[in-house]
PDB file of N, CA and C in Angstrom:
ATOM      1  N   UNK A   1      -7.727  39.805 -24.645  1.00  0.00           N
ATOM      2  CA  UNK A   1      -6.420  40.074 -24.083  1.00  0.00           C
ATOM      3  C   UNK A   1      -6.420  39.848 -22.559  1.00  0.00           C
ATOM      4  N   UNK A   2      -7.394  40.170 -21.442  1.00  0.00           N
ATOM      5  CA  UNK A   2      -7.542  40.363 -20.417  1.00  0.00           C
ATOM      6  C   UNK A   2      -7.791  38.604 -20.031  1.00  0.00           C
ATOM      7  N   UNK A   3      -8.315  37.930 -20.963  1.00  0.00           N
ATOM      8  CA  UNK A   3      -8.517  36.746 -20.539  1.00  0.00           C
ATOM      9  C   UNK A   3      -6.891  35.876 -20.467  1.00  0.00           C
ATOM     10  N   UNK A   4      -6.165  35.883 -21.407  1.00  0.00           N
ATOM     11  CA  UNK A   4      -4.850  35.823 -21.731  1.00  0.00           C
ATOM     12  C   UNK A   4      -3.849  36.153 -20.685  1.00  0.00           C
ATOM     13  N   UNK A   5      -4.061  37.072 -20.323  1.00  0.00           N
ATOM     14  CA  UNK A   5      -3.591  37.880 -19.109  1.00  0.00           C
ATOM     15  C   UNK A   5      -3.662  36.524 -17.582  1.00  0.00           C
ATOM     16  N   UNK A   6      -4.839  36.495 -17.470  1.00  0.00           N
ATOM     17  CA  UNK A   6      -5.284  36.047 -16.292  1.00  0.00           C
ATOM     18  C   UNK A   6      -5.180  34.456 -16.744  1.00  0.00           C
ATOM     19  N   UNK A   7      -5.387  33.660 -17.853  1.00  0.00           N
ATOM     20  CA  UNK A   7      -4.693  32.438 -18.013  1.00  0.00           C
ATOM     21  C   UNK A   7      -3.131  32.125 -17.635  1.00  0.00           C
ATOM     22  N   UNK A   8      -2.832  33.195 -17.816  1.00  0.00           N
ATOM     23  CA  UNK A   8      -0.931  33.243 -17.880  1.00  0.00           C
ATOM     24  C   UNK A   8      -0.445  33.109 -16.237  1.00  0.00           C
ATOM     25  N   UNK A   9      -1.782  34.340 -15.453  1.00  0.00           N
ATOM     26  CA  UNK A   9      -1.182  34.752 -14.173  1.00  0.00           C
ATOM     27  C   UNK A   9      -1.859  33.110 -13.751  1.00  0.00           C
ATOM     28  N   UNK A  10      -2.478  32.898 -13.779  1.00  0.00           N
ATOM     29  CA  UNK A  10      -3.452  31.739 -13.300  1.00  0.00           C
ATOM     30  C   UNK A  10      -1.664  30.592 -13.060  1.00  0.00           C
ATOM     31  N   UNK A  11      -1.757  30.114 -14.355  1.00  0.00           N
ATOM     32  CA  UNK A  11      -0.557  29.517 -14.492  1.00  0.00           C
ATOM     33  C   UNK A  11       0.835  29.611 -13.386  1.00  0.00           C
ATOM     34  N   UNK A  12       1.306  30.762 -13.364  1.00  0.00           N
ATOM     35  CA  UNK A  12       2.221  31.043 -12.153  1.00  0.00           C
ATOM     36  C   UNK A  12       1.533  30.768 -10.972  1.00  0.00           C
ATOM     37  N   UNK A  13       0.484  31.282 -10.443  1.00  0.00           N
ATOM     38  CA  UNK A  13      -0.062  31.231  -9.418  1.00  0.00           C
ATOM     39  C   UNK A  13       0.098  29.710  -9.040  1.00  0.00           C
ATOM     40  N   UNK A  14      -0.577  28.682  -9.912  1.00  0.00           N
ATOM     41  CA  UNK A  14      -0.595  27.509  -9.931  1.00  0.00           C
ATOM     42  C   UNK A  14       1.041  26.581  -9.566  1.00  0.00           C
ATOM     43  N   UNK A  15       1.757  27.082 -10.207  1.00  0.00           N
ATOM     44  CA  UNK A  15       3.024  26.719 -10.251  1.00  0.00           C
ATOM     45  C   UNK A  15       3.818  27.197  -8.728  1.00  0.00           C
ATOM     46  N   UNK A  16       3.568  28.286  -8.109  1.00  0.00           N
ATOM     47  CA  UNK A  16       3.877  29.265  -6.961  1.00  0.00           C
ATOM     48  C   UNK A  16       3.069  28.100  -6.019  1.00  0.00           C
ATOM     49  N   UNK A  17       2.031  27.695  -5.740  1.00  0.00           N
ATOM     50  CA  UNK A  17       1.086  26.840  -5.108  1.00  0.00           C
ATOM     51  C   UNK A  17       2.219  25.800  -5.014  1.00  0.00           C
ATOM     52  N   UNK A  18       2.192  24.989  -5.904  1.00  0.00           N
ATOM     53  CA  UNK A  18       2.732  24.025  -5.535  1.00  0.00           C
ATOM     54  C   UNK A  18       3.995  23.836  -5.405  1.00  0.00           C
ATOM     55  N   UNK A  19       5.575  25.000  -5.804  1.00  0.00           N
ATOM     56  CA  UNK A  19       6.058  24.758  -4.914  1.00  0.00           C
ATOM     57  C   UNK A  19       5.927  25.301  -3.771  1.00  0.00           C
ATOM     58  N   UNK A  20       5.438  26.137  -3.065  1.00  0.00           N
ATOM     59  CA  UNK A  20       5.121  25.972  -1.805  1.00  0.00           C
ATOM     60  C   UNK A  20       4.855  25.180  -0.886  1.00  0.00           C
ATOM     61  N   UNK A  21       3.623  24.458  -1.188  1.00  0.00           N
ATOM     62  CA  UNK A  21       3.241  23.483  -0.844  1.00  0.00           C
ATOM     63  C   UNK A  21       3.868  21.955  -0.542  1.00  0.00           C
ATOM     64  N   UNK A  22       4.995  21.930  -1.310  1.00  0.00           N
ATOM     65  CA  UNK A  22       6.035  21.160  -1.494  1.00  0.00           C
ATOM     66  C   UNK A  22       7.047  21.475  -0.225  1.00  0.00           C
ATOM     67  N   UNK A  23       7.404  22.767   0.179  1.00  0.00           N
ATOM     68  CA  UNK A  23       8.186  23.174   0.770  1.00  0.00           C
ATOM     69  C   UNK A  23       7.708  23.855   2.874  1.00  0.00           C
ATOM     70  N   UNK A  24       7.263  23.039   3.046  1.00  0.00           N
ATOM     71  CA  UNK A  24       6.629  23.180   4.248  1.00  0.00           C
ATOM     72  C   UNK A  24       7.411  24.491   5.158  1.00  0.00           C
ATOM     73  N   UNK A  25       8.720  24.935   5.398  1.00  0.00           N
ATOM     74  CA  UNK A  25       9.501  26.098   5.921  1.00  0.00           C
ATOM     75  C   UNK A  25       9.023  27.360   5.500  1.00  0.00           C
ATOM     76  N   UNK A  26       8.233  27.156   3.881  1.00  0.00           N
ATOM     77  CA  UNK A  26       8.017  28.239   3.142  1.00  0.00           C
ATOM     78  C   UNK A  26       6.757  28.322   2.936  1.00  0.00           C
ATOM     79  N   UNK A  27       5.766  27.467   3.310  1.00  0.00           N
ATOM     80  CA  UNK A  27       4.259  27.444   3.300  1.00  0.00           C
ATOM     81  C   UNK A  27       3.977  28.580   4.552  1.00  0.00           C
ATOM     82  N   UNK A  28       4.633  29.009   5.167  1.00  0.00           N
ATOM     83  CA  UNK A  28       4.408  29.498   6.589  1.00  0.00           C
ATOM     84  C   UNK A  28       4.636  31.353   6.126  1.00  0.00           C
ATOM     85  N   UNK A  29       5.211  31.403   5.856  1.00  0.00           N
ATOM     86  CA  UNK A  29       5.785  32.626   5.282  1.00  0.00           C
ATOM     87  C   UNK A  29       5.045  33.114   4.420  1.00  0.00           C
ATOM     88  N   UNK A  30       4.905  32.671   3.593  1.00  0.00           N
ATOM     89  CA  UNK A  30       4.174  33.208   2.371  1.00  0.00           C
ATOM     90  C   UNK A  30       3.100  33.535   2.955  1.00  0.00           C
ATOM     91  N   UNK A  31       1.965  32.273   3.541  1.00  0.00           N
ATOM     92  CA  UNK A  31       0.806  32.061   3.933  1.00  0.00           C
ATOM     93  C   UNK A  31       0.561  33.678   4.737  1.00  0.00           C
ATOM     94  N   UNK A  32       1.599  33.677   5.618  1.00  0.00           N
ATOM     95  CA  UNK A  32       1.321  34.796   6.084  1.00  0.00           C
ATOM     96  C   UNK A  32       1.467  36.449   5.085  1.00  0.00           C
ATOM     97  N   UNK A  33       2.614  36.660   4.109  1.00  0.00           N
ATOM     98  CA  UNK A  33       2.053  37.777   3.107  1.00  0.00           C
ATOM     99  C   UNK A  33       0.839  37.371   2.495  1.00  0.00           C
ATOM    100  N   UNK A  34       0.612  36.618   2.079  1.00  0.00           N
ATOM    101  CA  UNK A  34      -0.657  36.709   1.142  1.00  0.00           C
ATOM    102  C   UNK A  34      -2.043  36.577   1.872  1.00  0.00           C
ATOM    103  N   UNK A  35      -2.069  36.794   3.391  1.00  0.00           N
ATOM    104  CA  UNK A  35      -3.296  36.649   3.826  1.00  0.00           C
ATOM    105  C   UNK A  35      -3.428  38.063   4.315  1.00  0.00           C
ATOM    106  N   UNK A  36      -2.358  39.072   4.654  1.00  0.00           N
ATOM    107  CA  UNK A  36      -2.786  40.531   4.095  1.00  0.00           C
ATOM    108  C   UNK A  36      -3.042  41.315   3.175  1.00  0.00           C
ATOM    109  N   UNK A  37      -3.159  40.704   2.187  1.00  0.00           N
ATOM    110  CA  UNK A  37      -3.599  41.168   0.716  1.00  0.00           C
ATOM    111  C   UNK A  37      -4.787  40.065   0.411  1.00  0.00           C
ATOM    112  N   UNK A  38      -5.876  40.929   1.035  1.00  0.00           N
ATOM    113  CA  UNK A  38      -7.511  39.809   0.455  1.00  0.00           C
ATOM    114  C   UNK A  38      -7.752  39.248  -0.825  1.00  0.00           C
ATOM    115  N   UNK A  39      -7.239  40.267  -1.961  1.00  0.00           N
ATOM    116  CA  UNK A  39      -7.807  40.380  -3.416  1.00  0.00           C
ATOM    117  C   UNK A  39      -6.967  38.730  -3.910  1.00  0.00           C
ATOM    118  N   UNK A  40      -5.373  39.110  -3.265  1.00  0.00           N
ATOM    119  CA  UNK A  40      -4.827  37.839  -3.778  1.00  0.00           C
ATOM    120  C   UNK A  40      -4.969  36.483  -3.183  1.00  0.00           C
ATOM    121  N   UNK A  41      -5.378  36.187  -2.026  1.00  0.00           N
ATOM    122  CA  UNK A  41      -5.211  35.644  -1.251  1.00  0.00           C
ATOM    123  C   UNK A  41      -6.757  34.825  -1.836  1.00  0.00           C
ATOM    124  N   UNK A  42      -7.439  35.656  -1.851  1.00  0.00           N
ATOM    125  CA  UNK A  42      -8.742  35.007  -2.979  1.00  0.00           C
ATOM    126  C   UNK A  42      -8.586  34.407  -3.841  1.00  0.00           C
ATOM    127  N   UNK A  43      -7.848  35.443  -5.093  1.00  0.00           N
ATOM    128  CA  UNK A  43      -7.567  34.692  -6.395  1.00  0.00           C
ATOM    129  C   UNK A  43      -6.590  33.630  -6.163  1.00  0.00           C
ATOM    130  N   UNK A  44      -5.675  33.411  -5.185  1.00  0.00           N
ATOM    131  CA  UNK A  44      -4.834  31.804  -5.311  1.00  0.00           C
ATOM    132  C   UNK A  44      -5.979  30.725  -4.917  1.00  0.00           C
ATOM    133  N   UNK A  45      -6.807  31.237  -3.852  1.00  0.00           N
ATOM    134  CA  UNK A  45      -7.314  30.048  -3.367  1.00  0.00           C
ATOM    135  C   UNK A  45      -8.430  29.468  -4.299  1.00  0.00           C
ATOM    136  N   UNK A  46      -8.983  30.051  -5.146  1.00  0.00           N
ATOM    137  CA  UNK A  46      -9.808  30.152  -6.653  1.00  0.00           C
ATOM    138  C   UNK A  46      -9.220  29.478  -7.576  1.00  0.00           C
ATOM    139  N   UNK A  47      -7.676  29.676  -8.006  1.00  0.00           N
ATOM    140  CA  UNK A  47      -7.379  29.430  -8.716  1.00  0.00           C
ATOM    141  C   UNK A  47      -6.426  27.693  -8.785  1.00  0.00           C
ATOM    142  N   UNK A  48      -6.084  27.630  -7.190  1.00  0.00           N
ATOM    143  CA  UNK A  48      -5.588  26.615  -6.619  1.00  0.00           C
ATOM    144  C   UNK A  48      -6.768  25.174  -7.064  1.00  0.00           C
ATOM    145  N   UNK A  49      -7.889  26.096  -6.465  1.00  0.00           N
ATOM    146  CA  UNK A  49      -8.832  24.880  -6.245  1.00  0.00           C
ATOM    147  C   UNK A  49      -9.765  24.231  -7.305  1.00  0.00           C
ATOM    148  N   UNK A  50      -9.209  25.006  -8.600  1.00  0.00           N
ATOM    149  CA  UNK A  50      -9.747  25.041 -10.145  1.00  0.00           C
ATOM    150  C   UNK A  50      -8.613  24.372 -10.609  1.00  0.00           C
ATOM    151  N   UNK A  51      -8.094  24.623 -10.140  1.00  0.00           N
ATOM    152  CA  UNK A  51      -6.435  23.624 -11.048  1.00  0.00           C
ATOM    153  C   UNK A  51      -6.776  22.687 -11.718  1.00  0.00           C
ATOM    154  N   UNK A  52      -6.535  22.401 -12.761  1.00  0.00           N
ATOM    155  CA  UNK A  52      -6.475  21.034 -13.473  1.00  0.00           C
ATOM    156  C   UNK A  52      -5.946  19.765 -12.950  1.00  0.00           C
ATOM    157  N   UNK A  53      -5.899  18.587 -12.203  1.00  0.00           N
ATOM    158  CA  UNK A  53      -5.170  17.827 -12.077  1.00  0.00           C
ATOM    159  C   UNK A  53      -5.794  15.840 -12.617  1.00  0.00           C
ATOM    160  N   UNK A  54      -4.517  16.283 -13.691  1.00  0.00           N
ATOM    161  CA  UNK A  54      -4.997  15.215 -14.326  1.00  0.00           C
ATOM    162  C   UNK A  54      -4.995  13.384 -13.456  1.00  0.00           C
ATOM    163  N   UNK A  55      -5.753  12.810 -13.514  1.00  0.00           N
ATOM    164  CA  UNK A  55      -6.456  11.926 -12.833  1.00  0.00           C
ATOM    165  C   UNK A  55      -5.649  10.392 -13.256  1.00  0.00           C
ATOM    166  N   UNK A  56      -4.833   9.246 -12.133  1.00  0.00           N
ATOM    167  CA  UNK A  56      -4.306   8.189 -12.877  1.00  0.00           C
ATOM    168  C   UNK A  56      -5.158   6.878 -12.361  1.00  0.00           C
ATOM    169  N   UNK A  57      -5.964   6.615 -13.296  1.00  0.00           N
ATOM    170  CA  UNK A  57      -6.837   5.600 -13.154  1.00  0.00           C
ATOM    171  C   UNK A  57      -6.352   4.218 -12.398  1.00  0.00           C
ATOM    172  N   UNK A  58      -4.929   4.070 -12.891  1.00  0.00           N
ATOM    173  CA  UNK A  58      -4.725   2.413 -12.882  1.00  0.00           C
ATOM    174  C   UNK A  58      -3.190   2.606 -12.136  1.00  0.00           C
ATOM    175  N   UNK A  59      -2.848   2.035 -11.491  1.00  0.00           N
ATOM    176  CA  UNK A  59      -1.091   1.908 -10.585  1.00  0.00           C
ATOM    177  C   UNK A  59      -0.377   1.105 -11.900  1.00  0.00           C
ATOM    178  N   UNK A  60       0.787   1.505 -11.621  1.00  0.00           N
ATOM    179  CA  UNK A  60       1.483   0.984 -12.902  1.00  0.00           C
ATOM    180  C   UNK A  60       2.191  -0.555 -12.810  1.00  0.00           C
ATOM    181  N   UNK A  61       1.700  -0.904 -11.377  1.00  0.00           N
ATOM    182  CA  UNK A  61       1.871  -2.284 -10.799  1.00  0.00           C
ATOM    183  C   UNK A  61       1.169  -3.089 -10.805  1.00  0.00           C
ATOM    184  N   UNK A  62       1.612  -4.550 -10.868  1.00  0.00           N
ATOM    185  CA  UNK A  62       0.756  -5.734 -11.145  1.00  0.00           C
ATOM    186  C   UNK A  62       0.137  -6.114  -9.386  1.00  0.00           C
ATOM    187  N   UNK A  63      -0.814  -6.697  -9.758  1.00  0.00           N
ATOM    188  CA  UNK A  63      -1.433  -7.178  -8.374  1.00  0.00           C
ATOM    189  C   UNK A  63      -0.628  -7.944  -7.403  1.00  0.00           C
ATOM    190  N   UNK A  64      -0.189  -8.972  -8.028  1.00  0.00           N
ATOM    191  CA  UNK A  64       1.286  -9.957  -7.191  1.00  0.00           C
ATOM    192  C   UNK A  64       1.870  -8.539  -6.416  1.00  0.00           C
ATOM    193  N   UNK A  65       2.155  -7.573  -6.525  1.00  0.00           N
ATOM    194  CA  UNK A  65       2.918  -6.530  -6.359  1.00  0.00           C
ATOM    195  C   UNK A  65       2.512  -5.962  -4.619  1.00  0.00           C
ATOM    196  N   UNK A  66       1.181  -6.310  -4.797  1.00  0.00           N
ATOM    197  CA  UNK A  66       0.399  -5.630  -3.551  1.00  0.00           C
ATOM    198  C   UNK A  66       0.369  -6.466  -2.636  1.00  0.00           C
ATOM    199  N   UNK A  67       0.717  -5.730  -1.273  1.00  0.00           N
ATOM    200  CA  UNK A  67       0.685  -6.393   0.397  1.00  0.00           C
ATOM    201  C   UNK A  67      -1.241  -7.225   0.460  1.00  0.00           C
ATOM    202  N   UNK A  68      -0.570  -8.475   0.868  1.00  0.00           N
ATOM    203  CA  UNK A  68      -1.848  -9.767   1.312  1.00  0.00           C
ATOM    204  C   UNK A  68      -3.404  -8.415   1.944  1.00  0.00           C
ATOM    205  N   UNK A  69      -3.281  -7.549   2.437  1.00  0.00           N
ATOM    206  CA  UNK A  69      -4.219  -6.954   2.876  1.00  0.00           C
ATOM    207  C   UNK A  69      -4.845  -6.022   1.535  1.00  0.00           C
ATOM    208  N   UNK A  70      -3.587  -5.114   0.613  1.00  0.00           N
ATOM    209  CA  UNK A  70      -3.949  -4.741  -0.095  1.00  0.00           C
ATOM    210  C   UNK A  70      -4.905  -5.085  -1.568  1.00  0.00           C
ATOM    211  N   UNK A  71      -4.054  -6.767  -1.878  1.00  0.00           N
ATOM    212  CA  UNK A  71      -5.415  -7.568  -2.421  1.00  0.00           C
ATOM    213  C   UNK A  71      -6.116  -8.186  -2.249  1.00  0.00           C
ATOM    214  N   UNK A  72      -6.527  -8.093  -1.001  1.00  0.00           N
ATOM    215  CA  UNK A  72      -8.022  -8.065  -0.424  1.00  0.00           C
ATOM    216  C   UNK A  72      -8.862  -7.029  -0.564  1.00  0.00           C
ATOM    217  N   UNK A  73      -8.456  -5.503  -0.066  1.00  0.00           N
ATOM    218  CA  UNK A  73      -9.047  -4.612  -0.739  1.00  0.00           C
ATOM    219  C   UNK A  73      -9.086  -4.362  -2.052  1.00  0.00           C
ATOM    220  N   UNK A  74      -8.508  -4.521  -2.866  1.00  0.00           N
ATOM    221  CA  UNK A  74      -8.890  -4.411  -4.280  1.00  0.00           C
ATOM    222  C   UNK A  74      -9.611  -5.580  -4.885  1.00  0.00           C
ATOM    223  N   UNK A  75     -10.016  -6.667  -4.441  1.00  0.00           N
ATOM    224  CA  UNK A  75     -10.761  -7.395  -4.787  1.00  0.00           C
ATOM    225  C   UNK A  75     -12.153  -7.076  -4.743  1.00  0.00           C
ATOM    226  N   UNK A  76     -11.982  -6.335  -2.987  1.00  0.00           N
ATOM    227  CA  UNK A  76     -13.333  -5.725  -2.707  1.00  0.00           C
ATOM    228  C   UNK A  76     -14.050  -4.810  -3.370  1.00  0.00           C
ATOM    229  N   UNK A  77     -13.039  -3.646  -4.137  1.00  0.00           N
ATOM    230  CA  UNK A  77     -13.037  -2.709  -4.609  1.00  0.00           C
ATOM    231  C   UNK A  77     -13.602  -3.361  -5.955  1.00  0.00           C
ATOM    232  N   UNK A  78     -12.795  -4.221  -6.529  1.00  0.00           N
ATOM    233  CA  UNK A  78     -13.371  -4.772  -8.034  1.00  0.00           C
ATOM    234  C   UNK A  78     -14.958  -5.264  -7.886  1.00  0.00           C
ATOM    235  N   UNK A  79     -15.198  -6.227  -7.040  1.00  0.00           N
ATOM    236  CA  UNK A  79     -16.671  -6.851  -6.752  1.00  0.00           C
ATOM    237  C   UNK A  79     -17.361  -5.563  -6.867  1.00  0.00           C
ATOM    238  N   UNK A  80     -17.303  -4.475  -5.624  1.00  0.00           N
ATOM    239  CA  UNK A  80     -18.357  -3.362  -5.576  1.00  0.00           C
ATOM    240  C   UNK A  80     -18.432  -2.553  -6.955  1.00  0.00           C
ATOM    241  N   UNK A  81     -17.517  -2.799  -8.172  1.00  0.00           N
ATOM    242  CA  UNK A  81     -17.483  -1.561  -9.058  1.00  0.00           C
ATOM    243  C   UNK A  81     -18.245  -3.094 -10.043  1.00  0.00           C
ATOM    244  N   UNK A  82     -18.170  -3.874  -9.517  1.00  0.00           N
ATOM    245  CA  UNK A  82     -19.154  -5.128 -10.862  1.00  0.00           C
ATOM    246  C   UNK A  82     -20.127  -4.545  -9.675  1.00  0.00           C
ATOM    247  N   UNK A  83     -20.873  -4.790  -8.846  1.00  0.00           N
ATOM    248  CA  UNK A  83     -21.841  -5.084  -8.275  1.00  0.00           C
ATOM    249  C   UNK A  83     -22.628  -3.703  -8.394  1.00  0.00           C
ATOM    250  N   UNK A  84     -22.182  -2.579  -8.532  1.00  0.00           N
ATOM    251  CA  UNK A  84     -22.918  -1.320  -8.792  1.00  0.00           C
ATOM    252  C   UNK A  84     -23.214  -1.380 -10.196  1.00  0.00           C
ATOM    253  N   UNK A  85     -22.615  -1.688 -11.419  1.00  0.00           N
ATOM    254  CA  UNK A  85     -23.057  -1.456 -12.940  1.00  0.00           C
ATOM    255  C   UNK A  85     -23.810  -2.455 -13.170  1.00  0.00           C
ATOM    256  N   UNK A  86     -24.105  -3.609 -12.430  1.00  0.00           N
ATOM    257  CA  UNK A  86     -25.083  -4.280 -12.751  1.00  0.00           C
ATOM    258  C   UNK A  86     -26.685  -3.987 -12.116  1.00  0.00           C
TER     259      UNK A  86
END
């Protein structure tokens, strides 16, 4: 039950994070209640930094798409990711 509990709060916490974080007028404010309360001010930054964030491998754009400098770096980027697995 207690684990349930703290998955759930985890969740808000997580959700509270980021809009905040989103909202720069209100990052200031808060920042300041929750840094007089240690216990919480712990558990967000714990729980912030455990967050799940799922990972997007690939841009949903074709290469033609990218600025003359940018596919140059990704060329570079492709060579070094062949040149390390070999």
């Amino acid at each position: 039950m207690k684990a349930v509990i703290k998955s759930f709060a985890a969740h808000f916490v997580r959700s509270g994070a980021r809009f905040v974080l989103q909202r720069p007028w209100v990052k200031k404010r808060v920042r300041d209640m929750v840094t007089r309360v240690p216990r919480l001010h712990n558990y967000a930054m714990r729980v912030m930094f455990e967050a799940p964030v799922p990972a997007q491998y690939s841009l949903p754009i074709g290469q033609e798409d990218l600025s003359p400098n940018a596919q140059r770096m990704h060329r570079a980027l492709k060579q070094a990711i062949r040149t390390r697995r070999q």
